[in-house]
Protein backbone atom coordinates (compact mmCIF):
# COMPACT_ATOMS: atom_id res chain seq x y z
CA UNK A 1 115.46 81.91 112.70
CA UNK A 2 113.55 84.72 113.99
CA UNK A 3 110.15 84.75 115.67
CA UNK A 4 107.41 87.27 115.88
CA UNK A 5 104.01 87.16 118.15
CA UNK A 6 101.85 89.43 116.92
CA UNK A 7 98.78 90.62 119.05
CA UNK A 8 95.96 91.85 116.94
CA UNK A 9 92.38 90.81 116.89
CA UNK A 10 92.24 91.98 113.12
CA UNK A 11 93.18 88.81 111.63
CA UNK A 12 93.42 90.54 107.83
CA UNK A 13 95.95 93.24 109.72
CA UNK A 14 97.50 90.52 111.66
CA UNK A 15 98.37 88.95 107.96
CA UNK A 16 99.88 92.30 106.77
CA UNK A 17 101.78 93.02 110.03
CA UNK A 18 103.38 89.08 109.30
CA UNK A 19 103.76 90.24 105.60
CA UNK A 20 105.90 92.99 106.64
CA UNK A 21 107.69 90.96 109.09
CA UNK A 22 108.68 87.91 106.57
CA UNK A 23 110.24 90.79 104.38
CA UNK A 24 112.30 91.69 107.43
CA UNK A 25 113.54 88.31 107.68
CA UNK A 26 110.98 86.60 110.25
CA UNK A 27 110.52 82.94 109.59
CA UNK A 28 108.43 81.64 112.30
CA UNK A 29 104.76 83.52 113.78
CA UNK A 30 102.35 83.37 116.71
CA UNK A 31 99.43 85.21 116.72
CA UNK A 32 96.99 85.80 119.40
CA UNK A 33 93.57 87.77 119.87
CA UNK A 34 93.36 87.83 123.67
CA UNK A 35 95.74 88.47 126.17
CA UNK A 36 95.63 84.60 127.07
CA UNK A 37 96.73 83.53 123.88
CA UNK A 38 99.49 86.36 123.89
CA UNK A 39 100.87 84.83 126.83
CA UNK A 40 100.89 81.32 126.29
CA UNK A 41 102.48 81.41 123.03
CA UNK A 42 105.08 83.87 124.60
CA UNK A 43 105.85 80.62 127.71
CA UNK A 44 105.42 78.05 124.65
CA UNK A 45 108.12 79.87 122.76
CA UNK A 46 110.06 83.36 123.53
CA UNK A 47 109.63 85.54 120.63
CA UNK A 48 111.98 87.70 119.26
CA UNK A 49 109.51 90.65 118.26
CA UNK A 50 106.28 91.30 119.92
CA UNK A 51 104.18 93.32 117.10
CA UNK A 52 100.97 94.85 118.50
CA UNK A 53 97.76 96.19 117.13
CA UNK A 54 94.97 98.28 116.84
CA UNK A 55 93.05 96.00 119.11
CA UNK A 56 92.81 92.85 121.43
CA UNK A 57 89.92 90.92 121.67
CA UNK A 58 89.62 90.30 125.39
CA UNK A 59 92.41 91.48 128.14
CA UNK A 60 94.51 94.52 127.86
CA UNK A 61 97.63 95.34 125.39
CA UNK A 62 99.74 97.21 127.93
CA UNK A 63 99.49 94.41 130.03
CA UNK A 64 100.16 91.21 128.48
CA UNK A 65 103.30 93.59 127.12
CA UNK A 66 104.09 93.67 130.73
CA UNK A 67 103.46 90.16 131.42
CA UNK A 68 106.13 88.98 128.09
CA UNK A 69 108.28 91.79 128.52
CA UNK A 70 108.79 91.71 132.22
CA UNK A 71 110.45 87.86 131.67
CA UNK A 72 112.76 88.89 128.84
CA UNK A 73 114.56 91.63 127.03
CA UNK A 74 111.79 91.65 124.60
CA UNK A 75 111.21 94.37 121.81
CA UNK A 76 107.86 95.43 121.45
CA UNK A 77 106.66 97.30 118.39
CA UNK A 78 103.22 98.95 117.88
CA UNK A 79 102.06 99.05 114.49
CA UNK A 80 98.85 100.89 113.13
CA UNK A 81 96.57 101.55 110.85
CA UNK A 82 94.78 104.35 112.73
CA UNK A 83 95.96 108.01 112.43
CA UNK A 84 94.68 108.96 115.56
CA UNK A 85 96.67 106.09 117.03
CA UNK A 86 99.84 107.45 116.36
CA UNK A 87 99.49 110.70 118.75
CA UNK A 88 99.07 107.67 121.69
CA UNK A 89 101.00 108.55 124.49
CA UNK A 90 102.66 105.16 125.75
CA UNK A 91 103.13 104.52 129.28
CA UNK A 92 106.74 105.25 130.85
CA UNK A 93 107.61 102.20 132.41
CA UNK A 94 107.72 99.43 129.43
CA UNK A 95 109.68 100.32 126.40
CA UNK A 96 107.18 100.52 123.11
CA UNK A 97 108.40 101.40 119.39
CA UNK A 98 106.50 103.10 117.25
CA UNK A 99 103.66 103.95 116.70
CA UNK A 100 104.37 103.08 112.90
CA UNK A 101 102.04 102.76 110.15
CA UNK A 102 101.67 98.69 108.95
CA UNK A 103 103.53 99.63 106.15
CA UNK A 104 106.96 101.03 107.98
CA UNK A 105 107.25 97.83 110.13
CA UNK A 106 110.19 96.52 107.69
CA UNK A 107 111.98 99.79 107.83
CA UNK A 108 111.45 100.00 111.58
CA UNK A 109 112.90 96.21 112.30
CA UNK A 110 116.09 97.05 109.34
CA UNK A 111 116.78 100.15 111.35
CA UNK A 112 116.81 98.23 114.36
CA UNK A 113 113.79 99.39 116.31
CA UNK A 114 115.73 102.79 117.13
CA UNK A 115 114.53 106.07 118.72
CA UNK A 116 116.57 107.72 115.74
CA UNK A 117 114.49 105.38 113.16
CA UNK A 118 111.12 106.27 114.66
CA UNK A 119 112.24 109.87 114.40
CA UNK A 120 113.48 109.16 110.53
CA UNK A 121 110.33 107.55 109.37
CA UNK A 122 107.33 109.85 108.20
CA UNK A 123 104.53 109.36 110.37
CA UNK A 124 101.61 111.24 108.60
């Protein structure tokens, strides 16, 4: 059984994100709002997937990435449904997929979260 956490403040995008997810074959889902919550739920139970945003409540994104990441091999994904958002340079020392729109998440986690599927998928 897989499990995602998925970080977004948005609870109507959180729903989609986990939408796209159960059609990938997720079973099980945390979400969180604030780095906090991100974090416990990620020492309660080690998710498989770690699906971020467009926003956080409270805390930073690229940190409580760090914070999961750092204890595992851990993919992160970051899904969007800003344009400008997917231009978003990513830092260099934490491995990020995407950006992808909401809507390519199932394509992204079938391909396998792969540099070559980011490049197949149209991002416009």
């Amino acid at each position: 059984m897989s499990h995602a956490l998925i970080i977004e403040d948005n609870m109507i995008v959180g729903q989609a994100i986990q939408q796209q997810l159960a059609h990938a074959g997720f079973r099980s889902f945390d979400h969180a709002w604030t780095e906090t919550q991100a974090i416990g739920h990620a020492k309660r139970r080690t998710p498989d997937l770690v699906v971020i945003g467009d926003g956080i409540e409270q805390g930073s994104v690229i940190d409580t990435v760090r914070a999961i990441g750092g204890r595992e091999d851990i993919p992160v994904l970051l899904a969007t449904t800003e344009r400008h958002r997917m231009d978003v340079s990513l830092p260099s020392d934490i491995t990020i997929f995407g950006p992808c729109r909401i809507d390519e998440i199932t394509q992204m986690v079938a391909d396998g979260l792969s540099a070559a599927s980011r490049a197949n998928l149209a991002l416009t």
